[in-house]
Protein backbone atom coordinates (compact mmCIF):
# COMPACT_ATOMS: atom_id res chain seq x y z
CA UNK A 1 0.00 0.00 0.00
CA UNK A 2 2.76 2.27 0.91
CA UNK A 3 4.20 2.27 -2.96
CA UNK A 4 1.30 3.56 -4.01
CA UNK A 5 0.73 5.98 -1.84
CA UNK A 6 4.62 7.46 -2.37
CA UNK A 7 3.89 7.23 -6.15
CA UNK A 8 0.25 9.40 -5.60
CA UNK A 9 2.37 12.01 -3.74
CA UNK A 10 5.28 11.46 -6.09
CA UNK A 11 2.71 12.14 -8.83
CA UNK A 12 0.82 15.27 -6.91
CA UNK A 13 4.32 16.93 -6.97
CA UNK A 14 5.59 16.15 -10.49
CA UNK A 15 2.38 17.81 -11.41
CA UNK A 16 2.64 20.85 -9.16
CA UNK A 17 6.23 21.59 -10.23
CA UNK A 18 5.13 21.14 -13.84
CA UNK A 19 2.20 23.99 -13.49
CA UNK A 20 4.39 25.91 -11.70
CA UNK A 21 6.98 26.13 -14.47
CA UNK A 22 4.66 26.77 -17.55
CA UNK A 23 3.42 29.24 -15.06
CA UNK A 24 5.97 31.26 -14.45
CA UNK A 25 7.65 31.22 -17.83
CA UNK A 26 5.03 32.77 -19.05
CA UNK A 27 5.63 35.56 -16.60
CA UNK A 28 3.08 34.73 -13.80
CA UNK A 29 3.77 34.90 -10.29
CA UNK A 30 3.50 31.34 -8.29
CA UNK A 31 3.10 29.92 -4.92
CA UNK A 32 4.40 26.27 -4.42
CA UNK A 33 3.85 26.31 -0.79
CA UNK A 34 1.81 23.15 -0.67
CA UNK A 35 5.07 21.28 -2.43
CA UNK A 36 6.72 21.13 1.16
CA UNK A 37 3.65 19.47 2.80
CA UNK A 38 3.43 17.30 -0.23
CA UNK A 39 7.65 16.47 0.50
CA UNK A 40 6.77 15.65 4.27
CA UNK A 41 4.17 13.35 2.94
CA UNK A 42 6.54 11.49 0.50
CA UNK A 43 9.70 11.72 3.20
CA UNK A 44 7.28 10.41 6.08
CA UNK A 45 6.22 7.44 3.95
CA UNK A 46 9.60 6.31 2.49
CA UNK A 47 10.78 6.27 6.44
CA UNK A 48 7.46 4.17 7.26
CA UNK A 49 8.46 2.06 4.63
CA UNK A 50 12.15 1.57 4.94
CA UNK A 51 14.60 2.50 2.23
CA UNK A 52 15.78 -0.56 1.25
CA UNK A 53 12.10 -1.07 -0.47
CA UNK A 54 12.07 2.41 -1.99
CA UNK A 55 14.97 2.52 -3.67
CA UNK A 56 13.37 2.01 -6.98
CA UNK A 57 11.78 5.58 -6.11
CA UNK A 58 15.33 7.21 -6.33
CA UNK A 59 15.44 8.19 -9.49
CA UNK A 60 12.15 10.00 -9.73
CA UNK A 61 12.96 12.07 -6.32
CA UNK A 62 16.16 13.20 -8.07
CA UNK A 63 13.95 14.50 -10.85
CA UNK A 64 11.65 16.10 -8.56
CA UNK A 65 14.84 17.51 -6.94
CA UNK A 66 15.80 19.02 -10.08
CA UNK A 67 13.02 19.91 -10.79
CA UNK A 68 12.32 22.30 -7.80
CA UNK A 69 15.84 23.82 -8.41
CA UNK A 70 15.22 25.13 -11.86
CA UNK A 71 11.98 26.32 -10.11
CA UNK A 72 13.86 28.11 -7.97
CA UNK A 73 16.32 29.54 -10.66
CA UNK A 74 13.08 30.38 -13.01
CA UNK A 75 12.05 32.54 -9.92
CA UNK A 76 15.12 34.23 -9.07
CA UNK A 77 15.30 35.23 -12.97
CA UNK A 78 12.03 36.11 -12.64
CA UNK A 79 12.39 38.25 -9.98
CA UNK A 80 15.86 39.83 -11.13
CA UNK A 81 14.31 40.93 -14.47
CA UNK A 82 10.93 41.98 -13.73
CA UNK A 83 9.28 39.73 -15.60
CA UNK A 84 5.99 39.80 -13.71
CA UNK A 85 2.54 39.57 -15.25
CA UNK A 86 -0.04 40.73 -12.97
């Protein structure tokens, strides 16, 4: 049960981040504040679960991870240039 509840938060947050990033390159302002409960949610479940049975989820959190860091450098750029639709 646990799998598929780390994929279904997995899956919440791939989503998020991807709204969030057509978002804001096209100049709009975003709040991705509900990402960090949705992190808790996938760190507290991997823990329940042990890591040995979630490695296979690895590779997606390093996408997710890389994900919210161009996020974060989308922002800053944002932010730096003005780029702001209202």
């Amino acid at each position: 049960m646990t799998h598929s509840q780390i994929q279904a938060e997995v899956d919440k947050a791939d989503a998020l981040l991807n709204t969030a990033a057509d978002l804001i390159s096209s100049g709009h302002v975003v709040s991705i504040a509900s990402l960090s409960g949705i992190v808790n949610n996938i760190c507290r479940l991997i823990n329940e679960e042990g890591y040995a049975h979630c490695q296979t989820f690895k590779p997606v959190l390093i996408h997710l991870s890389d994900q919210m860091d161009q996020i974060r450098t989308a922002m800053e750029k944002q932010l730096m240039t003005g780029t702001i639709k209202g």
